[in-house]
Protein backbone atom coordinates (compact mmCIF):
# COMPACT_ATOMS: atom_id res chain seq x y z
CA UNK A 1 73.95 129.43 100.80
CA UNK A 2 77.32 127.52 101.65
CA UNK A 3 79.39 129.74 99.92
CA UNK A 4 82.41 132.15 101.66
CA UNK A 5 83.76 135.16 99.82
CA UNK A 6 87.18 132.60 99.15
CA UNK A 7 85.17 130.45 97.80
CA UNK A 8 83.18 132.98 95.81
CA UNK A 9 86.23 134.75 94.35
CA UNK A 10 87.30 130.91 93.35
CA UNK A 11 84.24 130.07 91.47
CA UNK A 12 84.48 134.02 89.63
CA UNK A 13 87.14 133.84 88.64
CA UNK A 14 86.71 130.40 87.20
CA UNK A 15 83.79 131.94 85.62
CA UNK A 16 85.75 135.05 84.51
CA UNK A 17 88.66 132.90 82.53
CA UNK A 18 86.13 130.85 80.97
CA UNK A 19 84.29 133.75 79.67
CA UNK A 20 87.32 135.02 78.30
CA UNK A 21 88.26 131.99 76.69
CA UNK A 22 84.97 131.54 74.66
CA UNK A 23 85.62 135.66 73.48
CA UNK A 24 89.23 135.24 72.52
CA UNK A 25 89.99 131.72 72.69
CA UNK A 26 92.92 132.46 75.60
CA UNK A 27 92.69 133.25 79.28
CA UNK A 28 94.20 135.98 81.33
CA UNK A 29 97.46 136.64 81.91
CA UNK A 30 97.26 137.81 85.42
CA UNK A 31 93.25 138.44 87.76
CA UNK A 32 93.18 139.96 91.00
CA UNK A 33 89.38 140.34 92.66
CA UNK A 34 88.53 142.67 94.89
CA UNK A 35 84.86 142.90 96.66
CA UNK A 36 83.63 145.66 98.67
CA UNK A 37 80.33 145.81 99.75
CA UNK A 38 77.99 145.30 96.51
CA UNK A 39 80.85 145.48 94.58
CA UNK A 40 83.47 143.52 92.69
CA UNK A 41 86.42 144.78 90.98
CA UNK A 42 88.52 142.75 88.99
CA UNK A 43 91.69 143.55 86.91
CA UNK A 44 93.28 141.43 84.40
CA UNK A 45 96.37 141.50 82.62
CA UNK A 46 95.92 139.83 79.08
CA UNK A 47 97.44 139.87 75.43
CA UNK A 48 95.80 141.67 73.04
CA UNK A 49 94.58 139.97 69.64
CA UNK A 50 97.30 140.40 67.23
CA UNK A 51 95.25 141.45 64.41
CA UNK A 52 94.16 144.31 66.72
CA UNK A 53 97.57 145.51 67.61
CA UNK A 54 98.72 145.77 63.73
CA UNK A 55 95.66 148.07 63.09
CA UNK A 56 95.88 150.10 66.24
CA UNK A 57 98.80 151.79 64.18
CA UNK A 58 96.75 152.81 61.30
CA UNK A 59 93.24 152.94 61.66
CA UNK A 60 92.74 153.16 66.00
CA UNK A 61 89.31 154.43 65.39
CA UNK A 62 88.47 151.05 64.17
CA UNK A 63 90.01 148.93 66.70
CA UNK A 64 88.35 151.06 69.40
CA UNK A 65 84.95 149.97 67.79
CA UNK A 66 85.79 146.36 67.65
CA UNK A 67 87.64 146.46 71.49
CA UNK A 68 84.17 148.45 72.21
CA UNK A 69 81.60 145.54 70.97
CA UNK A 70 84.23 142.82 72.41
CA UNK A 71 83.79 144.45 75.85
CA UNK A 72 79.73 144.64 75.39
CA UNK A 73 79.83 140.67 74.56
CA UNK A 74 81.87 140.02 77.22
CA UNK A 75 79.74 142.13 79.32
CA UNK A 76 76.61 140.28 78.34
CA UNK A 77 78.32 136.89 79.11
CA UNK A 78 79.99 137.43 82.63
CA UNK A 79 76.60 138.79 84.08
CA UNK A 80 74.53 135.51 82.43
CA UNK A 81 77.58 132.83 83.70
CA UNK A 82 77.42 134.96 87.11
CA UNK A 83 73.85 134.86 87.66
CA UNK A 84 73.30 131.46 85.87
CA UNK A 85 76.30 129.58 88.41
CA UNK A 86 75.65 131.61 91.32
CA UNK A 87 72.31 131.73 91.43
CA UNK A 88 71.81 134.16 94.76
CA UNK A 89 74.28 137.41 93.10
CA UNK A 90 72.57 139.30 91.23
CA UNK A 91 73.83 141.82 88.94
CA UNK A 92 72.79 145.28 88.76
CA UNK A 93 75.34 146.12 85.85
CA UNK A 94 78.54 145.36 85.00
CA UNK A 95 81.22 147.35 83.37
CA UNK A 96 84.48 147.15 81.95
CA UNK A 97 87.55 148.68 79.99
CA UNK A 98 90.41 148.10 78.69
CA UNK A 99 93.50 149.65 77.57
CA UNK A 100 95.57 148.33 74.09
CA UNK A 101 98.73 149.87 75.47
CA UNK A 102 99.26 148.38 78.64
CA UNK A 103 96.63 145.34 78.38
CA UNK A 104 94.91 145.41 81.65
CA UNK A 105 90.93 145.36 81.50
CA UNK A 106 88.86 146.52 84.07
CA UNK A 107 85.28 145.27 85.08
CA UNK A 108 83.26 146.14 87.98
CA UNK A 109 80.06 144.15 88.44
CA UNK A 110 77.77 145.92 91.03
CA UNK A 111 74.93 143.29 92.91
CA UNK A 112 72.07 144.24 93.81
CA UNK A 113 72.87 142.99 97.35
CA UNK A 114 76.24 143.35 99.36
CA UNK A 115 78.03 139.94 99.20
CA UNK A 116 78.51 139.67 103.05
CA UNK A 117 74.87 139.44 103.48
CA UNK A 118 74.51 136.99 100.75
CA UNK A 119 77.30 134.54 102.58
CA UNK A 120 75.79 135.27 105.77
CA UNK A 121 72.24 133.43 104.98
């Protein structure tokens, strides 16, 4: 594989904003990635949907459902774009948060092998 972990982070987070773009039609604010071993953390810093933030006031229970099945879909895409792009990571799981009041979302995706290795072939 000619890939180094620059160039991996590059092509992530590429595949990170584009993800977010097709689930909220915007990209991040601010992305830092970090990668230790078999895993990747990576923060963002984005807005949150403005219908969302108007309901958070009066009904949070039901903007904690809809943030919940957001972060599932975008679950579900980051792990296909991942393994689909760069086809020699692949995922063991992939999880993620996010919190409404200070908009920074969490995901750590955990492969199945530690990057080094993979770079190292």
């Amino acid at each position: 594989m000619s890939m180094n972990m620059s160039t991996f982070k590059r092509d992530l987070l590429r595949l990170f904003d584009s993800m977010y773009k097709e689930v909220f039609h915007f990209g991040l604010k601010r992305l830092t990635i970090d990668v230790i071993g078999n895993k990747i953390m990576i923060v963002g810093e984005h807005s949150r949907l403005p219908g969302l933030t108007i309901l958070d006031k009066s009904n949070r229970f039901v903007t904690r459902m809809t943030d919940i099945a957001l972060l599932d879909e975008c679950k579900i895409r980051l792990r296909e774009k991942i393994e689909d792009n760069l086809r020699d990571v692949k995922v063991s799981t992939v999880l993620n948060d996010y919190d409404p009041a200070t908009e920074i979302a969490v995901t750590v995706i955990i492969t199945e092998r530690k990057l080094q290795e993979i770079f190292s072939e």
